[in-house]
C-alpha atoms as a PDB file:
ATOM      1  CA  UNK A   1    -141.234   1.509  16.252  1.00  0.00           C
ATOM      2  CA  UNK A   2    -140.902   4.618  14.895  1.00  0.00           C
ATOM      3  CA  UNK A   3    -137.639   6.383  13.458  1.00  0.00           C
ATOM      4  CA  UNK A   4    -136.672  10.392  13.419  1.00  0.00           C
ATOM      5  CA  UNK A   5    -134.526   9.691  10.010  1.00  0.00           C
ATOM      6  CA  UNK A   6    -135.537   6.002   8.686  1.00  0.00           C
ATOM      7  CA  UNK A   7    -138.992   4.312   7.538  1.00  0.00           C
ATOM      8  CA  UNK A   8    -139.106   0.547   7.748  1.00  0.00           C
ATOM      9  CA  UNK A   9    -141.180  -1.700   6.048  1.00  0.00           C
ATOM     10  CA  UNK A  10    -141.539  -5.447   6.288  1.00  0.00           C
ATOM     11  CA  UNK A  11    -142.473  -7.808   2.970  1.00  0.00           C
ATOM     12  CA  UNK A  12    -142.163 -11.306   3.841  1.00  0.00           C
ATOM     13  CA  UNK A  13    -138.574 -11.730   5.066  1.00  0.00           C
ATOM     14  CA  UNK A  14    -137.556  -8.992   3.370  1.00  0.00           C
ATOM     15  CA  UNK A  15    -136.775  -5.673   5.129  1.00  0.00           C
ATOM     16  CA  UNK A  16    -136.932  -1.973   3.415  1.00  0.00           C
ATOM     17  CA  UNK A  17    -134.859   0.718   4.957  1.00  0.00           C
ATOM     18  CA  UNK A  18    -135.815   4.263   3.625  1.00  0.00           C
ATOM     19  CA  UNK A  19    -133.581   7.396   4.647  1.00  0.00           C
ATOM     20  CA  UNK A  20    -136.831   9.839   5.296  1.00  0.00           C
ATOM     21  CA  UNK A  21    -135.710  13.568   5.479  1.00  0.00           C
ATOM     22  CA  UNK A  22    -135.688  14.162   1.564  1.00  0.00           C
ATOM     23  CA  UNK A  23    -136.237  18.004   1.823  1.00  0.00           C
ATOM     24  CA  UNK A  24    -132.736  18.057   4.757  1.00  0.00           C
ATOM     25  CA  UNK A  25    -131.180  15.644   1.533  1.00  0.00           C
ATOM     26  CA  UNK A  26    -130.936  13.117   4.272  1.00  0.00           C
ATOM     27  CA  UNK A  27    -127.599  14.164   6.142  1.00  0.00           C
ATOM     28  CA  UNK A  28    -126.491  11.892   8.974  1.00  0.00           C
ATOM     29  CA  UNK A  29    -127.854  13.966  12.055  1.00  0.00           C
ATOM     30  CA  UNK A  30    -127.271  12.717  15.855  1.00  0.00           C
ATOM     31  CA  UNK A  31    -130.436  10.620  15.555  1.00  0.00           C
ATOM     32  CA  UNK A  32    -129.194   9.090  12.149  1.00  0.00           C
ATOM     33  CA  UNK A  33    -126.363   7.640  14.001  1.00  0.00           C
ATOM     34  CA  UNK A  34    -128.021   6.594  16.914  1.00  0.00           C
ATOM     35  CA  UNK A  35    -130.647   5.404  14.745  1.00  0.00           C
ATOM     36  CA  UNK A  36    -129.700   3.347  11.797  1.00  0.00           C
ATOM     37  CA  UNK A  37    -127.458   0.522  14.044  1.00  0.00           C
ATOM     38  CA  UNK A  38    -130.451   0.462  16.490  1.00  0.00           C
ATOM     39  CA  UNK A  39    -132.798  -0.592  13.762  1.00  0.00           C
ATOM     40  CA  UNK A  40    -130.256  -3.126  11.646  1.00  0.00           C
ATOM     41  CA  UNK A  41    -129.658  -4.888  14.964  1.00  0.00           C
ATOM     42  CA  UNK A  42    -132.676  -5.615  15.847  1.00  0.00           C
ATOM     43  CA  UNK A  43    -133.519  -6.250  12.572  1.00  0.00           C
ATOM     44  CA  UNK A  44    -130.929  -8.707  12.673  1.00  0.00           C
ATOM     45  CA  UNK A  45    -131.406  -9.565  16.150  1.00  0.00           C
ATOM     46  CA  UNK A  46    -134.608 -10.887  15.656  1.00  0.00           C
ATOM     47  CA  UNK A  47    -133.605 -13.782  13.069  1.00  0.00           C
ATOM     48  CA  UNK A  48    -136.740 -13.673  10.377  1.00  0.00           C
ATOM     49  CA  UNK A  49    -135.352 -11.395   8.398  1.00  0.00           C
ATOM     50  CA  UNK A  50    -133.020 -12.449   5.788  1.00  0.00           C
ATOM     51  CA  UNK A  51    -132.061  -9.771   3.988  1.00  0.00           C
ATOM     52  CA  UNK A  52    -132.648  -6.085   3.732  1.00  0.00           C
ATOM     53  CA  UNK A  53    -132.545  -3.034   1.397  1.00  0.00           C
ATOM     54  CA  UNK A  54    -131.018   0.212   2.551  1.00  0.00           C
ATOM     55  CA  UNK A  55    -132.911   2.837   0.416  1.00  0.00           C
ATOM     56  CA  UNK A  56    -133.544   6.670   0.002  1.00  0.00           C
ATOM     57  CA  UNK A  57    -136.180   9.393  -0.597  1.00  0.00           C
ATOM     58  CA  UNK A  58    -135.195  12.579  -2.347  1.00  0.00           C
ATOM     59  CA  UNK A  59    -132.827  14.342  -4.586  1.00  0.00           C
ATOM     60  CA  UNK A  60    -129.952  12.573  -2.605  1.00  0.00           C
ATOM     61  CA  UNK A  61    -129.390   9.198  -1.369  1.00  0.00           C
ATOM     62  CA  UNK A  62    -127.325  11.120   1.741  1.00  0.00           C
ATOM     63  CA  UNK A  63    -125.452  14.741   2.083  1.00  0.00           C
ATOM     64  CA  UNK A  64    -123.223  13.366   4.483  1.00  0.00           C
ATOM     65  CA  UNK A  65    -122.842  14.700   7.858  1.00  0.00           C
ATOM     66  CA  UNK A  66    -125.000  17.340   9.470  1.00  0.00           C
ATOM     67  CA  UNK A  67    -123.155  20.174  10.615  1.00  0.00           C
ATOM     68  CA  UNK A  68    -125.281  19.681  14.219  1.00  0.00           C
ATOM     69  CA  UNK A  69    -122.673  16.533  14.431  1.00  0.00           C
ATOM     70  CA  UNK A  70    -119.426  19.075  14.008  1.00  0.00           C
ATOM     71  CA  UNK A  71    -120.755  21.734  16.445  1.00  0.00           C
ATOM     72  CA  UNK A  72    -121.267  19.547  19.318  1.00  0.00           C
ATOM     73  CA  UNK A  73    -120.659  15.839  20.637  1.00  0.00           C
ATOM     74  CA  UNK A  74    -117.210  16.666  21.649  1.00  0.00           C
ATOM     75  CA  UNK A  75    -115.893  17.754  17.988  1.00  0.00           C
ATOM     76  CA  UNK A  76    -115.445  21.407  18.879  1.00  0.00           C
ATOM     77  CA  UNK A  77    -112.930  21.807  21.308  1.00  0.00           C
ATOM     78  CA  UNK A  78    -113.116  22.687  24.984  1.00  0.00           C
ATOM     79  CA  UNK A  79    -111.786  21.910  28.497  1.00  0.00           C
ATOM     80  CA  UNK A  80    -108.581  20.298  29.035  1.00  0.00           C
ATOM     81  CA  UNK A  81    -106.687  18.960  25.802  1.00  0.00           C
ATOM     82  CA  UNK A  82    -105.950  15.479  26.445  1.00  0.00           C
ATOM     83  CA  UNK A  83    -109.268  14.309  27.821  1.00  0.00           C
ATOM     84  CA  UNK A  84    -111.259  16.405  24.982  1.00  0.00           C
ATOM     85  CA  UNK A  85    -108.895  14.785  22.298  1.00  0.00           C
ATOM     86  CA  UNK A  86    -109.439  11.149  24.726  1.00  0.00           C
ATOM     87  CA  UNK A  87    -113.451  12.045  24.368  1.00  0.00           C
ATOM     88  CA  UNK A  88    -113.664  12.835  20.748  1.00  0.00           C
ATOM     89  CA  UNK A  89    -111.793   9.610  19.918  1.00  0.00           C
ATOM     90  CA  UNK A  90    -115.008   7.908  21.668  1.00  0.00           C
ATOM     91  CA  UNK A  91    -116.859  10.241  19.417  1.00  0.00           C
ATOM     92  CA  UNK A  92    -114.811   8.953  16.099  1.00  0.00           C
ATOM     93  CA  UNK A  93    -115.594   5.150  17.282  1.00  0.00           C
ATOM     94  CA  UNK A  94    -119.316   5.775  18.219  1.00  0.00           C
ATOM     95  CA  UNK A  95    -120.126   6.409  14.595  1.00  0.00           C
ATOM     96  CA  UNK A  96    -118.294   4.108  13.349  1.00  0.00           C
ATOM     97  CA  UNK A  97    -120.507   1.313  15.047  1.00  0.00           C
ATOM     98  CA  UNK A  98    -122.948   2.899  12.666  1.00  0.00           C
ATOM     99  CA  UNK A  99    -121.122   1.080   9.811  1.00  0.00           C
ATOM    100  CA  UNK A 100    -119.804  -1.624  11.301  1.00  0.00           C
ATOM    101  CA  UNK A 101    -123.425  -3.000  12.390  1.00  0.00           C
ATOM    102  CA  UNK A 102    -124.426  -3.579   8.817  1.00  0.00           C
ATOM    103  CA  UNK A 103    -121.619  -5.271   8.469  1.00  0.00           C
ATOM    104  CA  UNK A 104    -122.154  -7.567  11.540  1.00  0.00           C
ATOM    105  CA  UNK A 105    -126.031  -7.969  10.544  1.00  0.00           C
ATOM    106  CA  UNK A 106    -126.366 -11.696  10.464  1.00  0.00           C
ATOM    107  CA  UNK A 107    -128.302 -10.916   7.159  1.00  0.00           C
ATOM    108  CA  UNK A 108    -127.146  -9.316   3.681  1.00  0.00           C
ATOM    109  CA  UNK A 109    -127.723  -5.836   3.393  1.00  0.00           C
ATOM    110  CA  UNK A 110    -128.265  -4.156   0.020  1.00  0.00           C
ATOM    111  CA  UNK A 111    -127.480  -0.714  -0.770  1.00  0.00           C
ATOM    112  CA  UNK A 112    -129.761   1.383  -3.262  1.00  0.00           C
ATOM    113  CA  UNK A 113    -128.367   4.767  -4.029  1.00  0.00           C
ATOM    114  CA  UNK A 114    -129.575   7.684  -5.929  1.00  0.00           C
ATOM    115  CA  UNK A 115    -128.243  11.151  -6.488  1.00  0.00           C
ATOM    116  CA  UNK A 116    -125.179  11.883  -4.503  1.00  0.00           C
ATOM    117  CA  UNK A 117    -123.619   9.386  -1.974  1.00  0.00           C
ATOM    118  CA  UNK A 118    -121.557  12.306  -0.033  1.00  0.00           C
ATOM    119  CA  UNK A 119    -119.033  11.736   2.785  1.00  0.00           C
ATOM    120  CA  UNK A 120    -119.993   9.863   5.571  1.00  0.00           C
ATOM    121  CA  UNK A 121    -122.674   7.950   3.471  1.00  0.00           C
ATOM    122  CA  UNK A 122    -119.924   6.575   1.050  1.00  0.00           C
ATOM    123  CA  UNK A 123    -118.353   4.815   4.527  1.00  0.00           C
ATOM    124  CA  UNK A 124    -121.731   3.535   4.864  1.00  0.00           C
ATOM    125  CA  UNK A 125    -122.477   2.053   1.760  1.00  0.00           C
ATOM    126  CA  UNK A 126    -119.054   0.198   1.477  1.00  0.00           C
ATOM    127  CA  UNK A 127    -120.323  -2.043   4.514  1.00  0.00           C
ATOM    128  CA  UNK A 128    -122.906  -2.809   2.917  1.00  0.00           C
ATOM    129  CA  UNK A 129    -122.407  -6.516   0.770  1.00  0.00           C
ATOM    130  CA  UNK A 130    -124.032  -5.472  -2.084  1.00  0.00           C
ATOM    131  CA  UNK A 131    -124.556  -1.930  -4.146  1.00  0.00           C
ATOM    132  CA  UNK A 132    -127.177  -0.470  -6.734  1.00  0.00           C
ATOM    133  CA  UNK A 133    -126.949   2.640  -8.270  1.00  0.00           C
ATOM    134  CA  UNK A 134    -129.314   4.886  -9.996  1.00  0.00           C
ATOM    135  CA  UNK A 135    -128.067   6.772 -13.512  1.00  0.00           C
ATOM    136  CA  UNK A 136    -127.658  10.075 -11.745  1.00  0.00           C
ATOM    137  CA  UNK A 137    -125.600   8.920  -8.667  1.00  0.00           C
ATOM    138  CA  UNK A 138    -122.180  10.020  -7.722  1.00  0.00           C
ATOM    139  CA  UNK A 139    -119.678   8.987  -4.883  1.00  0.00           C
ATOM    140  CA  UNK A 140    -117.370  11.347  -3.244  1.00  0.00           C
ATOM    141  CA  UNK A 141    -115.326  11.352  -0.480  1.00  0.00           C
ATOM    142  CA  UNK A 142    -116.390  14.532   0.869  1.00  0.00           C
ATOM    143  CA  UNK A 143    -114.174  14.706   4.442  1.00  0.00           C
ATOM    144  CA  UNK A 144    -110.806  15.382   1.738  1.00  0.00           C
ATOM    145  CA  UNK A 145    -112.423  18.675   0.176  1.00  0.00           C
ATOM    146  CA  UNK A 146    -113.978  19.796   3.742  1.00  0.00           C
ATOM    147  CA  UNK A 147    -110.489  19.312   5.278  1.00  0.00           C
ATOM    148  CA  UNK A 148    -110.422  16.173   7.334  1.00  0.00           C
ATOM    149  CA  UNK A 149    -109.634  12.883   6.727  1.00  0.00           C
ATOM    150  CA  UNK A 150    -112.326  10.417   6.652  1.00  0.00           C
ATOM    151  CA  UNK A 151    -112.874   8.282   9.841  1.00  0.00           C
ATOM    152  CA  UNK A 152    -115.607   6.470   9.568  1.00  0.00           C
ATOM    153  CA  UNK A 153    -115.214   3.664   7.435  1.00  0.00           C
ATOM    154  CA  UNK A 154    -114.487   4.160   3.434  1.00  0.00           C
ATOM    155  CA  UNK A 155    -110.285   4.432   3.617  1.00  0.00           C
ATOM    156  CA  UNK A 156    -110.651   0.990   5.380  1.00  0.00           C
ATOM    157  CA  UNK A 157    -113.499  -0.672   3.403  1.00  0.00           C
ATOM    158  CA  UNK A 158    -112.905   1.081  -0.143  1.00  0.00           C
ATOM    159  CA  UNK A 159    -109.663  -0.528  -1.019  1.00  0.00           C
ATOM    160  CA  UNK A 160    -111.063  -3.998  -0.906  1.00  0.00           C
ATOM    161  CA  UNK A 161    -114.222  -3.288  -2.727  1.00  0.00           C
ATOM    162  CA  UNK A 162    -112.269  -1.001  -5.594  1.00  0.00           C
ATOM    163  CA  UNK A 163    -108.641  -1.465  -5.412  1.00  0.00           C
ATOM    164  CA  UNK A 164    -106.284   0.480  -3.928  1.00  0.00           C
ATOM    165  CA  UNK A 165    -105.158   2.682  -6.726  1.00  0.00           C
ATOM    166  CA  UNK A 166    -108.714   3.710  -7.172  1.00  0.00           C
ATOM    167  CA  UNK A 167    -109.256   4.270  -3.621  1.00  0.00           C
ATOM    168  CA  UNK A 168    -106.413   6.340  -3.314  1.00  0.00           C
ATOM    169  CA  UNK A 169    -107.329   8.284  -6.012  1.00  0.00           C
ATOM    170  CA  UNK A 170    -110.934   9.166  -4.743  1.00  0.00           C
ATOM    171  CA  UNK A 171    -109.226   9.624  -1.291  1.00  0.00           C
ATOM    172  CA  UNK A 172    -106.771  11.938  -2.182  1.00  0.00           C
ATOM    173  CA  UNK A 173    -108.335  14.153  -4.772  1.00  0.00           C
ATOM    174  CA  UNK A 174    -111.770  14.340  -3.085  1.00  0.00           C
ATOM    175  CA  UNK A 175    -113.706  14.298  -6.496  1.00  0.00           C
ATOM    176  CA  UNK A 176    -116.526  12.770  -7.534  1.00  0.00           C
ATOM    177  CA  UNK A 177    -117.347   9.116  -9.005  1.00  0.00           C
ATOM    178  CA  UNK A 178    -120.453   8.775 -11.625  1.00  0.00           C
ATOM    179  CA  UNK A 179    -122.569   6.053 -11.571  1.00  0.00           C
ATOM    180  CA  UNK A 180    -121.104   5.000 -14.545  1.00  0.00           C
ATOM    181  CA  UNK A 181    -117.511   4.598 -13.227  1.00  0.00           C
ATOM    182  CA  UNK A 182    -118.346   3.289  -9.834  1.00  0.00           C
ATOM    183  CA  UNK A 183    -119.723  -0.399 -11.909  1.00  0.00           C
ATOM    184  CA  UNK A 184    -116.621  -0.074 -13.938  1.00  0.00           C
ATOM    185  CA  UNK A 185    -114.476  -0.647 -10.888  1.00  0.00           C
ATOM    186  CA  UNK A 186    -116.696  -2.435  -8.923  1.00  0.00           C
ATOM    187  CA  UNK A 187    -118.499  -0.506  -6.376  1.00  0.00           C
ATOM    188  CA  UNK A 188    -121.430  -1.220  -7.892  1.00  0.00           C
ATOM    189  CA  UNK A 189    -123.135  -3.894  -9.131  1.00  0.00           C
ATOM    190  CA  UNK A 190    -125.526  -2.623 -11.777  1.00  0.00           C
ATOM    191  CA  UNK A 191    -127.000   0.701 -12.722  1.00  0.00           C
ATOM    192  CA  UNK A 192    -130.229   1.492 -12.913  1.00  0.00           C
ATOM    193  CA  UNK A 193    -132.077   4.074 -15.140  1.00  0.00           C
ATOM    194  CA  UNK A 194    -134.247   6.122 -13.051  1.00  0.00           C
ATOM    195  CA  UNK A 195    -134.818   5.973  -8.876  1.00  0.00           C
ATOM    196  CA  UNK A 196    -137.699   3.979  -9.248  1.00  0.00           C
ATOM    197  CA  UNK A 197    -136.330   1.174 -10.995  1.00  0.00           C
ATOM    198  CA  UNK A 198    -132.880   1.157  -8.608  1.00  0.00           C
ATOM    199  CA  UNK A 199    -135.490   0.536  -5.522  1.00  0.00           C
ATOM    200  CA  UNK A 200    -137.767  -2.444  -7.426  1.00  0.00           C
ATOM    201  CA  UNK A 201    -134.371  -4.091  -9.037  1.00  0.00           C
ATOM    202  CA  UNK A 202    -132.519  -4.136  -4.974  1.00  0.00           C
ATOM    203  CA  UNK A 203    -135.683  -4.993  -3.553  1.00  0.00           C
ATOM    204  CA  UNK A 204    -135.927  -8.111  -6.280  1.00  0.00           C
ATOM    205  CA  UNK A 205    -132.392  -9.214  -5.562  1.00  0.00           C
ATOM    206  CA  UNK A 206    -133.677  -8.973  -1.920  1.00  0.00           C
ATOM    207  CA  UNK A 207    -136.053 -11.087  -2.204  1.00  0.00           C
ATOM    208  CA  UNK A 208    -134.225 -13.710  -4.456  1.00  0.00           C
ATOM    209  CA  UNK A 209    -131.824 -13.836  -2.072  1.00  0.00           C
ATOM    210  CA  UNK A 210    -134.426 -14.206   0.910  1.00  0.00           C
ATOM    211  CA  UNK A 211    -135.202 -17.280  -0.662  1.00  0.00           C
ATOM    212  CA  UNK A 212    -132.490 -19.082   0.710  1.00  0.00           C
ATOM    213  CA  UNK A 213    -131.792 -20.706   4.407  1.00  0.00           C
ATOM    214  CA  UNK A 214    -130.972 -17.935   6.309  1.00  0.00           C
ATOM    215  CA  UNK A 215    -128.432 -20.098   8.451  1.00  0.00           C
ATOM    216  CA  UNK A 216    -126.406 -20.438   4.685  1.00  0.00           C
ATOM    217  CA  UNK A 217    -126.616 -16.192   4.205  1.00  0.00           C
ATOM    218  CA  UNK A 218    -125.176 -15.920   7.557  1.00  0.00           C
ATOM    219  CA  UNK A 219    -122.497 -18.372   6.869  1.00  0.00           C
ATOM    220  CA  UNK A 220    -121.858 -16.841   3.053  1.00  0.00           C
ATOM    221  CA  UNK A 221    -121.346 -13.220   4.543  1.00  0.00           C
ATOM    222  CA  UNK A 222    -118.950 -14.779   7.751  1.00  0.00           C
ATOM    223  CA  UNK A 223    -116.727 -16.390   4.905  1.00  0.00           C
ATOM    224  CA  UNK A 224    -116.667 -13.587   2.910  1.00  0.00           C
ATOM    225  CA  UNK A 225    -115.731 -10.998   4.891  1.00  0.00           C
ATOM    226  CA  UNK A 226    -113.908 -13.381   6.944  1.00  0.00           C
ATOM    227  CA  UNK A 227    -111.715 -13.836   3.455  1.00  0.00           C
ATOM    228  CA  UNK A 228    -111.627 -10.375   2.650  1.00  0.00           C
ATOM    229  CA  UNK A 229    -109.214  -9.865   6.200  1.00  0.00           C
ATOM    230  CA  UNK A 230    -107.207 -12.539   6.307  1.00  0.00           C
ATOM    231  CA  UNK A 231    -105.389 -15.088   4.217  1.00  0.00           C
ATOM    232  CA  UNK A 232    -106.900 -17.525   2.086  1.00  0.00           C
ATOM    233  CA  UNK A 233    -105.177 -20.736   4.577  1.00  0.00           C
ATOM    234  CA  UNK A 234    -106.597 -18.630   7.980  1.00  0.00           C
ATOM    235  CA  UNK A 235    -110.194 -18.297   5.551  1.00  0.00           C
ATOM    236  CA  UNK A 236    -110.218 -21.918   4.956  1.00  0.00           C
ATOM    237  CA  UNK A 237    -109.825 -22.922   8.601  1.00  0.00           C
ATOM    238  CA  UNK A 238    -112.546 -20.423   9.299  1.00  0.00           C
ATOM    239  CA  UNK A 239    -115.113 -21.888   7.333  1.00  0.00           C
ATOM    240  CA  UNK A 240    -113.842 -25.562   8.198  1.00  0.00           C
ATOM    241  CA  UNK A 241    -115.075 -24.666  12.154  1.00  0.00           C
ATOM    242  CA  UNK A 242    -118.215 -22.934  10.249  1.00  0.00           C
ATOM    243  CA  UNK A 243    -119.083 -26.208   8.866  1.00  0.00           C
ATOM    244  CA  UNK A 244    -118.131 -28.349  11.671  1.00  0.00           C
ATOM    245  CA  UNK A 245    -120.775 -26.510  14.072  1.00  0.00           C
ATOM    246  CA  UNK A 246    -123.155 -24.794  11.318  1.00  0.00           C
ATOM    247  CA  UNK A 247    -123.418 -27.304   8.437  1.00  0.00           C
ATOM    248  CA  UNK A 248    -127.502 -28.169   8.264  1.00  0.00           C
ATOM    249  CA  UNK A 249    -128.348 -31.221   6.925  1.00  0.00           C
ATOM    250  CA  UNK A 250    -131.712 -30.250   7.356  1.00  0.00           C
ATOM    251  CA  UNK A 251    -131.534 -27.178   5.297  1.00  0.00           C
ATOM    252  CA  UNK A 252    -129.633 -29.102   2.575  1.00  0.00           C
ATOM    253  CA  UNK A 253    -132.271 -31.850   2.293  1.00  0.00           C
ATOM    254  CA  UNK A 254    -135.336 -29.035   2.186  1.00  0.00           C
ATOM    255  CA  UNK A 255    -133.152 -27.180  -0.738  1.00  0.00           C
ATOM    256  CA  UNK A 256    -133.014 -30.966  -2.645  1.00  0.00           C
ATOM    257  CA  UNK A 257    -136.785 -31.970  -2.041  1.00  0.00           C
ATOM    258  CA  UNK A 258    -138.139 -28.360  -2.817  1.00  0.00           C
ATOM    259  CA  UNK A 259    -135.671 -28.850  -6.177  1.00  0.00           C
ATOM    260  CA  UNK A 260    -137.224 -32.157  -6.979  1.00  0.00           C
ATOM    261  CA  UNK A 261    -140.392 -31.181  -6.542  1.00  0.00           C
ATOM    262  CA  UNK A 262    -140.335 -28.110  -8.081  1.00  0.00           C
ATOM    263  CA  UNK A 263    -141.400 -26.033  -5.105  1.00  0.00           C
ATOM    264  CA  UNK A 264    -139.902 -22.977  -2.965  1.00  0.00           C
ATOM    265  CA  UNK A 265    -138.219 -24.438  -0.257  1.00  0.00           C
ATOM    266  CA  UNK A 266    -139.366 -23.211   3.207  1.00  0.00           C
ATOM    267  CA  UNK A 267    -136.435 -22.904   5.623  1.00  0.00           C
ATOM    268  CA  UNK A 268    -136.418 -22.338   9.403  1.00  0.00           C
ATOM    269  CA  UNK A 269    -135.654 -18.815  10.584  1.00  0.00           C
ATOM    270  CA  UNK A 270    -132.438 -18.253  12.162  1.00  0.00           C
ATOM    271  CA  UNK A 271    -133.401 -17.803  16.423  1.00  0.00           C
ATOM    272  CA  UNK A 272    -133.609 -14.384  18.387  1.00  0.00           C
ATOM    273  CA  UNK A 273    -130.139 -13.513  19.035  1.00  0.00           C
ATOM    274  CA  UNK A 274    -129.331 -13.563  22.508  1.00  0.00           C
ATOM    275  CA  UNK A 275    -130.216 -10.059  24.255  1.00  0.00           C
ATOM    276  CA  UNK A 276    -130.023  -8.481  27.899  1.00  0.00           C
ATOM    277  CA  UNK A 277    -126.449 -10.816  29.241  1.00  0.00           C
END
């Protein structure tokens, strides 16, 4: 299938995600948000992938929002004032669903970011479970210097990745974050030198992590985000009923033989998710 803002490419059970509209520095257009949870659900939908990496092409890893979204879609106001303000909260939840289906993908999702992370594309990247960074990158939360308050994602997700004094501090002064600082508190992993390198090194964790039953990455990202919400007694009972229905034998015993033996261990994909009730 083919995509208006995304490339996708498939190595093995690894899938590659490219942001394609370098020379427009990638900015989230209608299509981008219609787009981008199409493709990660049916990427996760179709249970033989096991993890992907959520890349870019350009100066910028993503601009943000495309002005097209602001002028139309129910932003700009018109008609009668309760059921345009009733509308554009539909609006504010629609793209969130663009966030919160990489964060529902039933595999992990790796973000690779270059250049400026802007806006909208900083909510995106915090659902993501894991983030890369290039040398030149930056993260700002754009929507505080434009004059709105972000809606989409980071003032929910941010705290819990970075802390909530560094949160509020990005939040309320609307500056930017170098590469640099964003591993010293956590919002990334590692930083890479040039583009080139960020893409090989999250396409290389990818793949490591692809290695693994796909029934256990599932169950890893449930827990953890599971933990990140609630209590650590309410996290325990969650993975507790995990285990009781999800805890493969089978899987373990392939991991143990495969160890033994010195081998990759080849796992069974995780079945089609259940589509069209």
């Amino acid at each position: 299938m083919t995509y208006e803002c995304f490339e996708v490419e498939r190595d093995g059970k690894v899938a590659h995600v490219r942001l394609s509209r370098p020379d427009a520095l990638n900015t989230m257009t209608p299509a981008f948000w219609r787009e981008l949870p199409e493709l990660v659900t049916a990427l996760s939908d179709a249970g033989d992938v096991r993890a992907v990496v959520l890349s870019s092409t350009g100066k910028h890893f993503c601009a943000g929002m495309d002005l097209s979204v602001f002028m139309g879609g129910g932003l700009v106001p018109s008609g009668e004032p309760a059921r345009n303000n009733a509308n554009r909260r539909l609006l504010v939840k629609a793209l969130q669903r663009t966030s919160d289906a990489i964060e529902a993908a039933r595999m992990p999702v790796v973000a690779a970011v270059q250049g400026g992370c802007i806006g909208g594309a900083l909510s995106l990247v915090t659902a993501c479970d894991l983030r890369y960074a290039s040398a030149d990158a930056f993260f700002v939360l754009q929507e505080t210097n434009i004059g709105m308050t972000a809606d989409v994602g980071a003032l929910q997700r941010l705290p819990r990745i970075v802390g909530d004094g560094v949160a509020r501090e990005l939040a309320f002064t609307g500056r930017r974050m170098p590469a640099a600082r964003a591993r010293e508190v956590g919002l990334v992993t590692e930083v890479f030198d040039t583009h080139e390198d960020l893409v090989a090194g999250a396409l290389d964790v990818a793949h490591e992590m692809a290695r693994h039953s796909p029934l256990v990455l599932w169950g890893v990202k449930e827990s953890l985000n599971h933990a990140r919400d609630h209590s650590v007694a309410e996290s325990l009972d969650f993975v507790s009923l995990w285990q009781t229905g999800m805890l493969q034998t089978a899987d373990m015993a392939t991991a143990l033989m495969a160890k033994q033996a010195r081998t990759e261990p080849e796992f069974e994909d995780l079945p089609p998710a259940p589509t069209g009730l």
